[in-house]
C-alpha atoms as a PDB file:
ATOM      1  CA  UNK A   1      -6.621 -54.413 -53.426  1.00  0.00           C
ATOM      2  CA  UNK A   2      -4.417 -57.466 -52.316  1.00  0.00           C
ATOM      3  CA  UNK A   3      -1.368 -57.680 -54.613  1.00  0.00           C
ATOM      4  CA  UNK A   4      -0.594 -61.326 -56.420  1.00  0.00           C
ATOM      5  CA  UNK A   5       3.164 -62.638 -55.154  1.00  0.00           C
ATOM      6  CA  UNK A   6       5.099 -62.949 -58.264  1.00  0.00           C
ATOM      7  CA  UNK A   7       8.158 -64.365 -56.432  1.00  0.00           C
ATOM      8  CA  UNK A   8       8.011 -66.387 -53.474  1.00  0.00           C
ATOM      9  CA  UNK A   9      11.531 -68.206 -52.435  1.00  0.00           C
ATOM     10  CA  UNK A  10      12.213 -69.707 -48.870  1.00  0.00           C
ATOM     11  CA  UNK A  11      15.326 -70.950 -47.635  1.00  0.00           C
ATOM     12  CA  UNK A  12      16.783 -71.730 -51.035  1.00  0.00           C
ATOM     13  CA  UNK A  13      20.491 -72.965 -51.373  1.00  0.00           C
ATOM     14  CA  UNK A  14      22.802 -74.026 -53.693  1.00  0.00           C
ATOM     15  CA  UNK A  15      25.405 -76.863 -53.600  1.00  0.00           C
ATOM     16  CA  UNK A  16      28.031 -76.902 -56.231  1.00  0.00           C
ATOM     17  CA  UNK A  17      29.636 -80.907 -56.689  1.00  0.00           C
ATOM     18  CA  UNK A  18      33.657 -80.211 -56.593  1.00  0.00           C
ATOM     19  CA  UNK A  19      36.924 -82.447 -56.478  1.00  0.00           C
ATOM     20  CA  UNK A  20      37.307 -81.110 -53.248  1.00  0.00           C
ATOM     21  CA  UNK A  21      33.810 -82.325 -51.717  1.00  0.00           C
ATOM     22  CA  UNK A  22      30.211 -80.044 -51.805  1.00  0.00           C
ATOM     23  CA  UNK A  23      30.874 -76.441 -52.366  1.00  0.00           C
ATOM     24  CA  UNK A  24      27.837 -74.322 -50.904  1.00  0.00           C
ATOM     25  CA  UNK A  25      27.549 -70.779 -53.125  1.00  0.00           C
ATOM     26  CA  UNK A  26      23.917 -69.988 -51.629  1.00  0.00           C
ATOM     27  CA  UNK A  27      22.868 -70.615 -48.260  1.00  0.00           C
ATOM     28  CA  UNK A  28      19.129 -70.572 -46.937  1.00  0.00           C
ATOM     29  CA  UNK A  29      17.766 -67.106 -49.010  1.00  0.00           C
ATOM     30  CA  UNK A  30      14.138 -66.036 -48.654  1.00  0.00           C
ATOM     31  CA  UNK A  31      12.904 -63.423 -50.744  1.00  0.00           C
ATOM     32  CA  UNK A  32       9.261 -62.220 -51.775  1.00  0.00           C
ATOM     33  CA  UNK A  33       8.828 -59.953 -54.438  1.00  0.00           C
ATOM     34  CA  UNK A  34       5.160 -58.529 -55.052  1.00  0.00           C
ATOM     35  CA  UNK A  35       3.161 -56.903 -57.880  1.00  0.00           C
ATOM     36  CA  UNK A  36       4.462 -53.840 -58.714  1.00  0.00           C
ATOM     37  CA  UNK A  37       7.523 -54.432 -56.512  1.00  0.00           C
ATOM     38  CA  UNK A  38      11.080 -53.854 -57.847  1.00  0.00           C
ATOM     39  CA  UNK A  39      13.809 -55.612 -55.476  1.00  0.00           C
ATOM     40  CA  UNK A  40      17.213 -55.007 -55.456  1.00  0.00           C
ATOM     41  CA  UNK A  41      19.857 -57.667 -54.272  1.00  0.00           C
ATOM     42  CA  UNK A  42      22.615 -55.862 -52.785  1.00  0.00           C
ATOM     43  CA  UNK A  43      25.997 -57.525 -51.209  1.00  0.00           C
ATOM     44  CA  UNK A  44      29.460 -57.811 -51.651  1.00  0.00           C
ATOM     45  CA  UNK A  45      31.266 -59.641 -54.503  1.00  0.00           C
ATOM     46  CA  UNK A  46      31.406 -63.645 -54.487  1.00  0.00           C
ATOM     47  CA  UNK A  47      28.335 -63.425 -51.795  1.00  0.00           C
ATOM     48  CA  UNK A  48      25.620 -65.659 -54.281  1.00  0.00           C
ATOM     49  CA  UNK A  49      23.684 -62.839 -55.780  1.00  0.00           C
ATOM     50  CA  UNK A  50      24.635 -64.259 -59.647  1.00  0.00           C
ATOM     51  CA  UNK A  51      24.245 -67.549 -58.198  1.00  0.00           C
ATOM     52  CA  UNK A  52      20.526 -67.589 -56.186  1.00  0.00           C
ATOM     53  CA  UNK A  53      18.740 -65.741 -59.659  1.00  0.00           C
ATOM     54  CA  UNK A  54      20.269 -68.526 -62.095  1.00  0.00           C
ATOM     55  CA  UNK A  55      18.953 -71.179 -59.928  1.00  0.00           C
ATOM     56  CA  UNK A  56      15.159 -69.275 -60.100  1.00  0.00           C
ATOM     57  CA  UNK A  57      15.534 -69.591 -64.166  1.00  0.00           C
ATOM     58  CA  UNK A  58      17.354 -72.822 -64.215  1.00  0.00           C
ATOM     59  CA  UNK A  59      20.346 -72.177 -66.226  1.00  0.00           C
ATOM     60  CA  UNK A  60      22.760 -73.752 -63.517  1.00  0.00           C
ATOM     61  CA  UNK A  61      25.130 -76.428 -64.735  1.00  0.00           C
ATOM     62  CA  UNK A  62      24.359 -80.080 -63.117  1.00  0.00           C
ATOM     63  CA  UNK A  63      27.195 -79.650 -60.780  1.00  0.00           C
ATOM     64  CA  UNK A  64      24.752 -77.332 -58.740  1.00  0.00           C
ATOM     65  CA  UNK A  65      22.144 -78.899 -56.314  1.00  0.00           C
ATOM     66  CA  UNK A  66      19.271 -76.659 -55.859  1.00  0.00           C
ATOM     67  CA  UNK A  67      17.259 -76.617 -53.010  1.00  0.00           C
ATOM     68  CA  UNK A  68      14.365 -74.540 -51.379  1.00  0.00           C
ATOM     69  CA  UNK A  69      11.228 -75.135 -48.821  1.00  0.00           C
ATOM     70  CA  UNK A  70       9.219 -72.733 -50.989  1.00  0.00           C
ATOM     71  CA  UNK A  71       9.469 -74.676 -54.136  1.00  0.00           C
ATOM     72  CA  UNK A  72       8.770 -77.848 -52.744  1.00  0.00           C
ATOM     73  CA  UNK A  73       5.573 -76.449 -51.317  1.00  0.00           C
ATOM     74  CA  UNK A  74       4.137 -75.031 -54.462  1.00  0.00           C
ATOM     75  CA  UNK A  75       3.369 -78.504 -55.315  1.00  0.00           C
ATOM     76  CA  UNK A  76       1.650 -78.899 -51.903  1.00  0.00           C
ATOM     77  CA  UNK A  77      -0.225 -76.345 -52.275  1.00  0.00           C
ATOM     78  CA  UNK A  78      -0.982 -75.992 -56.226  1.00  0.00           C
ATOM     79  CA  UNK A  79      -1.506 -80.201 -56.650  1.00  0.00           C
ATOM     80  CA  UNK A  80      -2.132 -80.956 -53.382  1.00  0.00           C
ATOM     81  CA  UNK A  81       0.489 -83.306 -53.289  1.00  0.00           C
ATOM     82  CA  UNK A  82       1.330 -84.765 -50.407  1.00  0.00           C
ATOM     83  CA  UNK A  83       4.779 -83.097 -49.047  1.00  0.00           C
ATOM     84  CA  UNK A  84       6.870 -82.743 -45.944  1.00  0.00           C
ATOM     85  CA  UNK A  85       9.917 -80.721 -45.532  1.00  0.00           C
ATOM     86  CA  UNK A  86      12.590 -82.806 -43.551  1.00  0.00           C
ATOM     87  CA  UNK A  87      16.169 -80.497 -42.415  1.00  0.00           C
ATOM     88  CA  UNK A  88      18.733 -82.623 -40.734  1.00  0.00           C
ATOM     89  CA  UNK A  89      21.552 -81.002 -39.534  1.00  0.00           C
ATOM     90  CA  UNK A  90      24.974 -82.264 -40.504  1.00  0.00           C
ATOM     91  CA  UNK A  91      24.327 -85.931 -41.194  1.00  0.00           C
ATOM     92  CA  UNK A  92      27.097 -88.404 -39.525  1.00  0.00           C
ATOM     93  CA  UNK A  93      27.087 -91.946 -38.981  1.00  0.00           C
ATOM     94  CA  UNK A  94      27.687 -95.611 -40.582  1.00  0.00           C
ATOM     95  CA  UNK A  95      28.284 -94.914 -44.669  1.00  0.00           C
ATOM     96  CA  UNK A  96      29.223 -91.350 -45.036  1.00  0.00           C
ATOM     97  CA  UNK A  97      31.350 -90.764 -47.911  1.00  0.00           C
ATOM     98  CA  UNK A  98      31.167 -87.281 -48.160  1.00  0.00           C
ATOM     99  CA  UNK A  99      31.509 -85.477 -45.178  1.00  0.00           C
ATOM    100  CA  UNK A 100      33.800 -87.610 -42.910  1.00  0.00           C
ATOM    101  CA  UNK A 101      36.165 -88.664 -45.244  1.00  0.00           C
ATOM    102  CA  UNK A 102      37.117 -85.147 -45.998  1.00  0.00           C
ATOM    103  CA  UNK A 103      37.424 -84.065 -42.513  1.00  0.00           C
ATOM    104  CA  UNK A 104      39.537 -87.172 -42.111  1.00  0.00           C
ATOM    105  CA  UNK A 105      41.797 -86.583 -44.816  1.00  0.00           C
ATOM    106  CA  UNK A 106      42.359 -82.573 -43.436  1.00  0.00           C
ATOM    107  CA  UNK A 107      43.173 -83.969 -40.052  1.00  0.00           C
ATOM    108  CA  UNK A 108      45.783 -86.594 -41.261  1.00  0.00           C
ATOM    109  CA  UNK A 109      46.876 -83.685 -43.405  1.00  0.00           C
ATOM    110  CA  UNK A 110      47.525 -81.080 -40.811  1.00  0.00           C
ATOM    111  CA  UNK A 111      45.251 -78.609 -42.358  1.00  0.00           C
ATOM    112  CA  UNK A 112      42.006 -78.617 -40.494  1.00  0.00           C
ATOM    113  CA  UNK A 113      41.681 -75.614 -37.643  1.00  0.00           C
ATOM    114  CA  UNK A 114      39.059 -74.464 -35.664  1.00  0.00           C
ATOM    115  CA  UNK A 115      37.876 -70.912 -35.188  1.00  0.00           C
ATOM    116  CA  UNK A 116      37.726 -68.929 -31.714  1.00  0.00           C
ATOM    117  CA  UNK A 117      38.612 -72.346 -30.284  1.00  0.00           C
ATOM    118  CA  UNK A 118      35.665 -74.236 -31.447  1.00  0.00           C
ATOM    119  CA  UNK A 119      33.531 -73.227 -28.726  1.00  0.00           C
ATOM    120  CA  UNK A 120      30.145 -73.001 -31.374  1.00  0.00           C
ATOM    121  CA  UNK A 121      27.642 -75.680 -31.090  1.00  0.00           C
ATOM    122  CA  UNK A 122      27.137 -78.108 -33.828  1.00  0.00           C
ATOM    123  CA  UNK A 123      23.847 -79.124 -35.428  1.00  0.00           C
ATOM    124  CA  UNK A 124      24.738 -83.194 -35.363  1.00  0.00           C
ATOM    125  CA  UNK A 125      22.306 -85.663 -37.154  1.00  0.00           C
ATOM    126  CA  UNK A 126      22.629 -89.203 -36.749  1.00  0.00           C
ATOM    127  CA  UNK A 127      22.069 -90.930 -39.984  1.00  0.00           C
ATOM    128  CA  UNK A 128      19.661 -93.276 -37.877  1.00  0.00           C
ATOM    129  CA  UNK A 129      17.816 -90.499 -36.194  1.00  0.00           C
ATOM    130  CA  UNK A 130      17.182 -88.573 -39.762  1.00  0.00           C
ATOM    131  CA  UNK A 131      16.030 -92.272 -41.114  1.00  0.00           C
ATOM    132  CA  UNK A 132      13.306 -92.292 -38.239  1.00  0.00           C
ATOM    133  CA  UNK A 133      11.927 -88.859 -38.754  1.00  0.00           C
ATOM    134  CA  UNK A 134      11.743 -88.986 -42.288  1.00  0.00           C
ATOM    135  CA  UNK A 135       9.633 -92.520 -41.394  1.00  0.00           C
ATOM    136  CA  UNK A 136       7.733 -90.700 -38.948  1.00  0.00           C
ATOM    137  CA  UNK A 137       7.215 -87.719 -41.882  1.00  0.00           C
ATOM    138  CA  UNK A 138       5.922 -89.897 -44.234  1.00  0.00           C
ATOM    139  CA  UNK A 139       3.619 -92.212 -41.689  1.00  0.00           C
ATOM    140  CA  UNK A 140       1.921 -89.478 -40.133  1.00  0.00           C
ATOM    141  CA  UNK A 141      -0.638 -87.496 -42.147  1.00  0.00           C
ATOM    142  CA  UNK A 142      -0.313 -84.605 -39.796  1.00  0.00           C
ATOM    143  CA  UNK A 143       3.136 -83.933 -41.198  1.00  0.00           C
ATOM    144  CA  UNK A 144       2.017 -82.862 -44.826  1.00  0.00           C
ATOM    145  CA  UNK A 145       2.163 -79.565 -45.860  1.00  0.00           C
ATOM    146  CA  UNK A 146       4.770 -78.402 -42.818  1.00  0.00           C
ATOM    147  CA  UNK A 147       8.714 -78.515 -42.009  1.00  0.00           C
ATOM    148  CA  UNK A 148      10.987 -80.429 -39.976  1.00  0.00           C
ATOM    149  CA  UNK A 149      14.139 -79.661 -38.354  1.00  0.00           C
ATOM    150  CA  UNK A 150      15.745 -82.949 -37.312  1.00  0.00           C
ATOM    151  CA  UNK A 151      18.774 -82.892 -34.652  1.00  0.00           C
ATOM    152  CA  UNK A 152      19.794 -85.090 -32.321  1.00  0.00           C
ATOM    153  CA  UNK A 153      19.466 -82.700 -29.269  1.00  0.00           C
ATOM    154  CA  UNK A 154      22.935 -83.090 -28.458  1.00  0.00           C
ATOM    155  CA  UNK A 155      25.196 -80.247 -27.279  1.00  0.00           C
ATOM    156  CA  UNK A 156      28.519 -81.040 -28.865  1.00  0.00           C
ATOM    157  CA  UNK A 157      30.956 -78.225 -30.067  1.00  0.00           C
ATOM    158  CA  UNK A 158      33.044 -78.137 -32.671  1.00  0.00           C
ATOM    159  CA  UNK A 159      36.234 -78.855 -31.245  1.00  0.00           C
ATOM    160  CA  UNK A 160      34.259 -81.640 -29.175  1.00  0.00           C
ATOM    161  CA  UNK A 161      33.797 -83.182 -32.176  1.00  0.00           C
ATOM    162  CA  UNK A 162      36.750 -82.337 -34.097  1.00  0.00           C
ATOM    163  CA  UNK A 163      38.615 -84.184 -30.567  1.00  0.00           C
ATOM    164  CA  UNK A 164      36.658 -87.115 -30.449  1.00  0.00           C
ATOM    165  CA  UNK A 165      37.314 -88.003 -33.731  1.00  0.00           C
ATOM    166  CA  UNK A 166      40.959 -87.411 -33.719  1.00  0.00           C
ATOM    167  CA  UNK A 167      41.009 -90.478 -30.553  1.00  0.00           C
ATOM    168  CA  UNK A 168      38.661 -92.466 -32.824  1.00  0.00           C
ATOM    169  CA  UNK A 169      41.528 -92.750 -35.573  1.00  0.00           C
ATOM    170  CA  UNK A 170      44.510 -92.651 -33.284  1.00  0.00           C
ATOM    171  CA  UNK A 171      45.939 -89.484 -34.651  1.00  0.00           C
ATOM    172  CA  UNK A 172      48.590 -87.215 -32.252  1.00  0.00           C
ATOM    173  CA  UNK A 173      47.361 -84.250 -33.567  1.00  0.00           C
ATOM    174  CA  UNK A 174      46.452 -80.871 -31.772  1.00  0.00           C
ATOM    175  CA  UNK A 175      44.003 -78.598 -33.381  1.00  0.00           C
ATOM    176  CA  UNK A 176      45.098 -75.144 -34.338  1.00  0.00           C
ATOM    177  CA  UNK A 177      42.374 -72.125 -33.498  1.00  0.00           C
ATOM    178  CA  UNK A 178      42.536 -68.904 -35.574  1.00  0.00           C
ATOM    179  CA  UNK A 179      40.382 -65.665 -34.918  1.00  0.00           C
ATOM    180  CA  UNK A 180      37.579 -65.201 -36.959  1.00  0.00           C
ATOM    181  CA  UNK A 181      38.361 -62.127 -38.685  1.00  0.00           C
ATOM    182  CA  UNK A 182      41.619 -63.036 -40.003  1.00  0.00           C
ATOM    183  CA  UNK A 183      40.330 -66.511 -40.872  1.00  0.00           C
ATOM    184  CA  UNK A 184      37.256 -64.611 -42.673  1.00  0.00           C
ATOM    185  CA  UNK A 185      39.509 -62.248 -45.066  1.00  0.00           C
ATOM    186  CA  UNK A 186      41.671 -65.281 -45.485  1.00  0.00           C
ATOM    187  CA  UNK A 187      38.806 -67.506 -47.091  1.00  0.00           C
ATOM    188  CA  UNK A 188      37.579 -64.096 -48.912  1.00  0.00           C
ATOM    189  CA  UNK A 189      41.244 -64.119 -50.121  1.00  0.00           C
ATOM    190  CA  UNK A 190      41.136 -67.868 -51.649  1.00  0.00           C
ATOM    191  CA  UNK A 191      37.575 -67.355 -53.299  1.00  0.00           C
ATOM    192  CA  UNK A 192      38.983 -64.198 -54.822  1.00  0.00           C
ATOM    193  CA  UNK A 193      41.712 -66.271 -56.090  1.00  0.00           C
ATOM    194  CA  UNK A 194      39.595 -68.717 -57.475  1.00  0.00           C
ATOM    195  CA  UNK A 195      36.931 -66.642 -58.944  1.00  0.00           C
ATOM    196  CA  UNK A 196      39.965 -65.005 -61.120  1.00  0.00           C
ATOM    197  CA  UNK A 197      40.985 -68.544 -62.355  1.00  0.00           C
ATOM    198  CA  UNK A 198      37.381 -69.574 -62.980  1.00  0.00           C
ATOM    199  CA  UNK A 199      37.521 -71.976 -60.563  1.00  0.00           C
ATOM    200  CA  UNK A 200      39.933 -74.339 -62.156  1.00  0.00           C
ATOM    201  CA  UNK A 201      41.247 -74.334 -58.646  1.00  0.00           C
ATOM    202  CA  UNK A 202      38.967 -74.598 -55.802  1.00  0.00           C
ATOM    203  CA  UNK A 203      39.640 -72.423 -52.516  1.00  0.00           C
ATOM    204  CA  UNK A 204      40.673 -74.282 -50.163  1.00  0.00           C
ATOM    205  CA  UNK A 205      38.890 -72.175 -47.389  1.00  0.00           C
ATOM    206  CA  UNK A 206      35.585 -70.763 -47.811  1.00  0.00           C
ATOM    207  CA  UNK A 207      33.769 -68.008 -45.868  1.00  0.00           C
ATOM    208  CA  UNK A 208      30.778 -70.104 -45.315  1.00  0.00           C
ATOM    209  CA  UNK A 209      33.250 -72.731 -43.862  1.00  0.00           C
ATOM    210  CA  UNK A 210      34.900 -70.382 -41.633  1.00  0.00           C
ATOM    211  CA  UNK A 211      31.093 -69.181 -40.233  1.00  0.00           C
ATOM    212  CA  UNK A 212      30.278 -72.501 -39.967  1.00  0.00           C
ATOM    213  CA  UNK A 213      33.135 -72.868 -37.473  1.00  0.00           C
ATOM    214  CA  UNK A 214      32.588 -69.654 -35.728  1.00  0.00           C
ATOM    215  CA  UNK A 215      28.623 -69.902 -34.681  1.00  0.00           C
ATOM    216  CA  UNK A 216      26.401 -71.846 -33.291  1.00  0.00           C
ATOM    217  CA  UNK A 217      24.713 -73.876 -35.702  1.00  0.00           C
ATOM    218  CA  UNK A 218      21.770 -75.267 -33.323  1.00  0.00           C
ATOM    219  CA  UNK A 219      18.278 -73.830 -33.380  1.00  0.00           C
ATOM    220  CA  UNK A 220      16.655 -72.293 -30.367  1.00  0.00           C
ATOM    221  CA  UNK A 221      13.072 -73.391 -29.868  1.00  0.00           C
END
């Protein structure tokens, strides 16, 4: 007997709107659960467990941005509605006010480091280049139904980038590299923090930031 899927999620994340710029809490999950199937969410405190089953109910506040492949292709599949999944990479170009500015702002600041000495590979999208393919998604009837990763093929690491931005505004600054253990307990430390204060404070340094700065964030197809 072939048991129903009750619960089908794939890649879902969740973005939390903050003074401070977008706060990610979940980060690409993909669960099934089956008929009959009891499954048990395990990990360690602050890691998005709370987080990822409020977003399946919808009882987040609208400060949270909730995204996921699987629920976008339910109405592919159950309406047959035409849909294509487009992921860029970190967006950059002409117009970005989130992103940029912040990095910006930590560099003028003297409080944006790099971990391991930046030697991971970044997953760069040109704001033009994610334009095209989401054209190209929506032209092309061969698209519907499947998922995109968009990237401009480039190899740049992080403290590439981090360098060639720091010419671009004239700054004399010289980026500071921390290991990434230390840096990881350290970001544990501030989301402790602000997890006691109920986030009236945001943590300035986030585990998720401090992976993103550790590895490679390119795909390998």
């Amino acid at each position: 007997e072939t048991l129903m899927s009750l619960l089908e999620i794939e890649n879902l994340s969740v973005d939390f709107e903050t003074s401070s710029g977008p706060f990610r809490a979940v980060d690409g999950v993909t669960l099934n659960v089956d008929q009959g199937e009891v499954l048990a969410i395990v990990g360690e405190s602050g890691s998005g467990k709370s987080v990822a089953m409020l977003a399946l109910m919808g009882l987040l506040p609208w400060t949270a941005t909730v995204t996921a492949d699987r629920l976008a292709f339910d109405y592919y599949h159950k309406y047959n509605l035409p849909v294509t999944v487009v992921r860029p990479g970190y967006i950059w170009g002409a117009g970005d006010r989130a992103i940029m500015p912040l990095l910006i702002k930590g560099l003028k600041q003297g409080r944006l480091a790099i971990v391991d000495g930046g030697v991971n590979l970044m997953n760069l999208s040109h704001v033009n280049n994610v334009a095209r393919g989401i054209m190209l998604a929506a032209e092309k009837d061969i698209s519907i139904g499947k998922a995109y990763n968009l990237t401009d093929g480039s190899k740049v690491t992080t403290r590439q980038f981090l360098t060639d931005l720091i010419n671009i505004i004239g700054l004399d600054y010289k980026l500071k590299s921390y290991p990434y253990v230390p840096a990881y307990v350290a970001a544990y430390l501030c989301e402790l923090y602000a997890r006691l204060r109920r986030y009236k404070v945001m943590p300035p340094l986030t585990r998720y930031i401090v992976r993103v700065g550790k590895f490679d964030q390119v795909f390998d197809i």
